[in-house]
C-alpha atoms as a PDB file:
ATOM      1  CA  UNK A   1     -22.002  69.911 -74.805  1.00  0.00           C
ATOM      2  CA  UNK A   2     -23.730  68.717 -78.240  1.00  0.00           C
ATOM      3  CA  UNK A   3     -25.089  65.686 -77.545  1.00  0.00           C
ATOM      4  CA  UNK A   4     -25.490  64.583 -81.165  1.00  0.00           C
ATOM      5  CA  UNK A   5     -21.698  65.061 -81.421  1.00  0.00           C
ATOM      6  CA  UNK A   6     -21.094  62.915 -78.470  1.00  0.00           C
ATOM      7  CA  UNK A   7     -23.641  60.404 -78.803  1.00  0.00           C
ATOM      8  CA  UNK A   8     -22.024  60.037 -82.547  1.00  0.00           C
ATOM      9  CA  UNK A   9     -18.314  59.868 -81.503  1.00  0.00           C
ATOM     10  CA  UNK A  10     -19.746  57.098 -78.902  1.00  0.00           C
ATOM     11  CA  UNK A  11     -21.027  55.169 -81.506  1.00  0.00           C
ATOM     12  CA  UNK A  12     -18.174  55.437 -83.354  1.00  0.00           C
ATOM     13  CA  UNK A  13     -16.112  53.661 -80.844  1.00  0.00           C
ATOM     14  CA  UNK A  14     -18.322  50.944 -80.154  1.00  0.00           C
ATOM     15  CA  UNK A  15     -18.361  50.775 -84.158  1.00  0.00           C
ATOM     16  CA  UNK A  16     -14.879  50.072 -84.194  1.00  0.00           C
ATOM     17  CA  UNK A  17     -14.487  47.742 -80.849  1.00  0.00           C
ATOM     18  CA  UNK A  18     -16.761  45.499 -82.609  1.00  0.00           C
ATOM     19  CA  UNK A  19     -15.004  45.394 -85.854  1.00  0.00           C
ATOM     20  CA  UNK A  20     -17.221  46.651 -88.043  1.00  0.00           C
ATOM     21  CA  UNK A  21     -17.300  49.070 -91.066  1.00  0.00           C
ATOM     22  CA  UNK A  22     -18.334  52.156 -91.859  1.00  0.00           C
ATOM     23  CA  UNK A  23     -19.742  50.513 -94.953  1.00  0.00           C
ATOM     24  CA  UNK A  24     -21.276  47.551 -93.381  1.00  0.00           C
ATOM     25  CA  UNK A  25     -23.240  49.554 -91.416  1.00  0.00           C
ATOM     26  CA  UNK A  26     -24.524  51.838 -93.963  1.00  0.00           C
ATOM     27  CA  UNK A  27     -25.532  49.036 -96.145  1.00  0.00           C
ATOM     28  CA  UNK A  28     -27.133  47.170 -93.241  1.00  0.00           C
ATOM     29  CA  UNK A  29     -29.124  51.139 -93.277  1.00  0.00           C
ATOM     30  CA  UNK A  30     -29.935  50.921 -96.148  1.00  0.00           C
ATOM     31  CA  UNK A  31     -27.807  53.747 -97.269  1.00  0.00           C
ATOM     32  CA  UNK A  32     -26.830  54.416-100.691  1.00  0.00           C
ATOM     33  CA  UNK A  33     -23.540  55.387 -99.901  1.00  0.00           C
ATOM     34  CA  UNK A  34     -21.160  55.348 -96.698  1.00  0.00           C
ATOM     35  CA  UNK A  35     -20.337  58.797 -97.066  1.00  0.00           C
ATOM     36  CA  UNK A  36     -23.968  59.316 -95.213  1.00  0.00           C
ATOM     37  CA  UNK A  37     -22.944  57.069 -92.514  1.00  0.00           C
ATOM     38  CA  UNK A  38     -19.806  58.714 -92.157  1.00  0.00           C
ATOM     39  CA  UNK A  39     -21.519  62.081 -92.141  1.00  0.00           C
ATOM     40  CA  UNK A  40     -23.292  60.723 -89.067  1.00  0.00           C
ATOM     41  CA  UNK A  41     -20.367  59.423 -86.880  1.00  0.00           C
ATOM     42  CA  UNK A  42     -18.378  62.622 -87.416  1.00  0.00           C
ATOM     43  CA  UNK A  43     -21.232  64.740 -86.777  1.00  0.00           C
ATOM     44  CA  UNK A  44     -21.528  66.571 -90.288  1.00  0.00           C
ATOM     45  CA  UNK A  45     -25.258  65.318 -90.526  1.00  0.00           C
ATOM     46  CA  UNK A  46     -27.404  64.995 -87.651  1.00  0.00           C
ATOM     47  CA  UNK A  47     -28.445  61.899 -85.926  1.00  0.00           C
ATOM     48  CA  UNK A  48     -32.099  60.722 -85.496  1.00  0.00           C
ATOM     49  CA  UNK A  49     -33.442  58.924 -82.671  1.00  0.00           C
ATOM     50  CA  UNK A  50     -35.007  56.598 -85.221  1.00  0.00           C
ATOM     51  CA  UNK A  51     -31.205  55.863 -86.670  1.00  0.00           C
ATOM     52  CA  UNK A  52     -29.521  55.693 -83.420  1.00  0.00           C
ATOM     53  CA  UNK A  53     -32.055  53.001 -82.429  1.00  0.00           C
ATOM     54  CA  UNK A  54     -31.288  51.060 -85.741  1.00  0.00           C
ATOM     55  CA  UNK A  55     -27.572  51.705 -85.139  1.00  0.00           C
ATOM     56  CA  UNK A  56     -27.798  50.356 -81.923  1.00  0.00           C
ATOM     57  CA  UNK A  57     -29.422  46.898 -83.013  1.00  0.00           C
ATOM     58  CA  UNK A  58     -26.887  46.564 -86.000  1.00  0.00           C
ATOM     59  CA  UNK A  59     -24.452  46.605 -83.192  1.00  0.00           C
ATOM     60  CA  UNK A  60     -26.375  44.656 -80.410  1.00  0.00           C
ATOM     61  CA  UNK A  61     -26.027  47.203 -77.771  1.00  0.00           C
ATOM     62  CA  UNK A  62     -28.738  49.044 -75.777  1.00  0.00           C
ATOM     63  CA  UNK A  63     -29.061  52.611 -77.038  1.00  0.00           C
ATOM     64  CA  UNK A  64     -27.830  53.937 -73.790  1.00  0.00           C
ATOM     65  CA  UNK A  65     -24.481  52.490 -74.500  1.00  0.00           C
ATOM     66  CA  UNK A  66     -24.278  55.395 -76.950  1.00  0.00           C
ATOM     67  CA  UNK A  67     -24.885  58.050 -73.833  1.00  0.00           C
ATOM     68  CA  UNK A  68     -22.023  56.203 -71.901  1.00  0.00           C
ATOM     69  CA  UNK A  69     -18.429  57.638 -72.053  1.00  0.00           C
ATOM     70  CA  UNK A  70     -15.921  54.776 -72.274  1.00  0.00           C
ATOM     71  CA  UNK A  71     -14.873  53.781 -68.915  1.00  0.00           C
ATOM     72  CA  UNK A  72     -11.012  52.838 -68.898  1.00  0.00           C
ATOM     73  CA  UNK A  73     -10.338  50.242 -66.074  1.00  0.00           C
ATOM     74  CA  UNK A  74      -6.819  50.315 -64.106  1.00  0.00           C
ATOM     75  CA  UNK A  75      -5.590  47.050 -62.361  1.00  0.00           C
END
């Protein structure tokens, strides 16, 4: 399992649940461009743990929300 792949896809969802952009994000990085954002969440550039931590405040989760698969709930 590559865990920078997974821990990227995972913050790619939570990305998206909480309605933000791929270039809000990477400005709130303090990225030059998206593209390098991008790179990250479909694992063509390799994730820090210094950027996953920033990643995680931009979205207000606990960085261990990025190791958690999505857990689909049945009623």
């Amino acid at each position: 399992m590559n865990l920078g792949k997974t821990v990227a896809q995972r913050m790619r969802e939570i990305r998206i649940e909480k309605g933000l952009s791929q270039t809000y994000v990477a400005e709130k990085l303090g990225f030059k461009s998206s593209q390098r954002y991008a790179n990250i969440e479909y694992g063509h550039a390799k994730l820090s743990l210094e950027i996953a931590l920033r990643v995680a405040d931009i979205f207000e989760v606990d960085i261990n929300d990025f190791l958690r698969e999505k857990v689909k709930h049945f009623d």
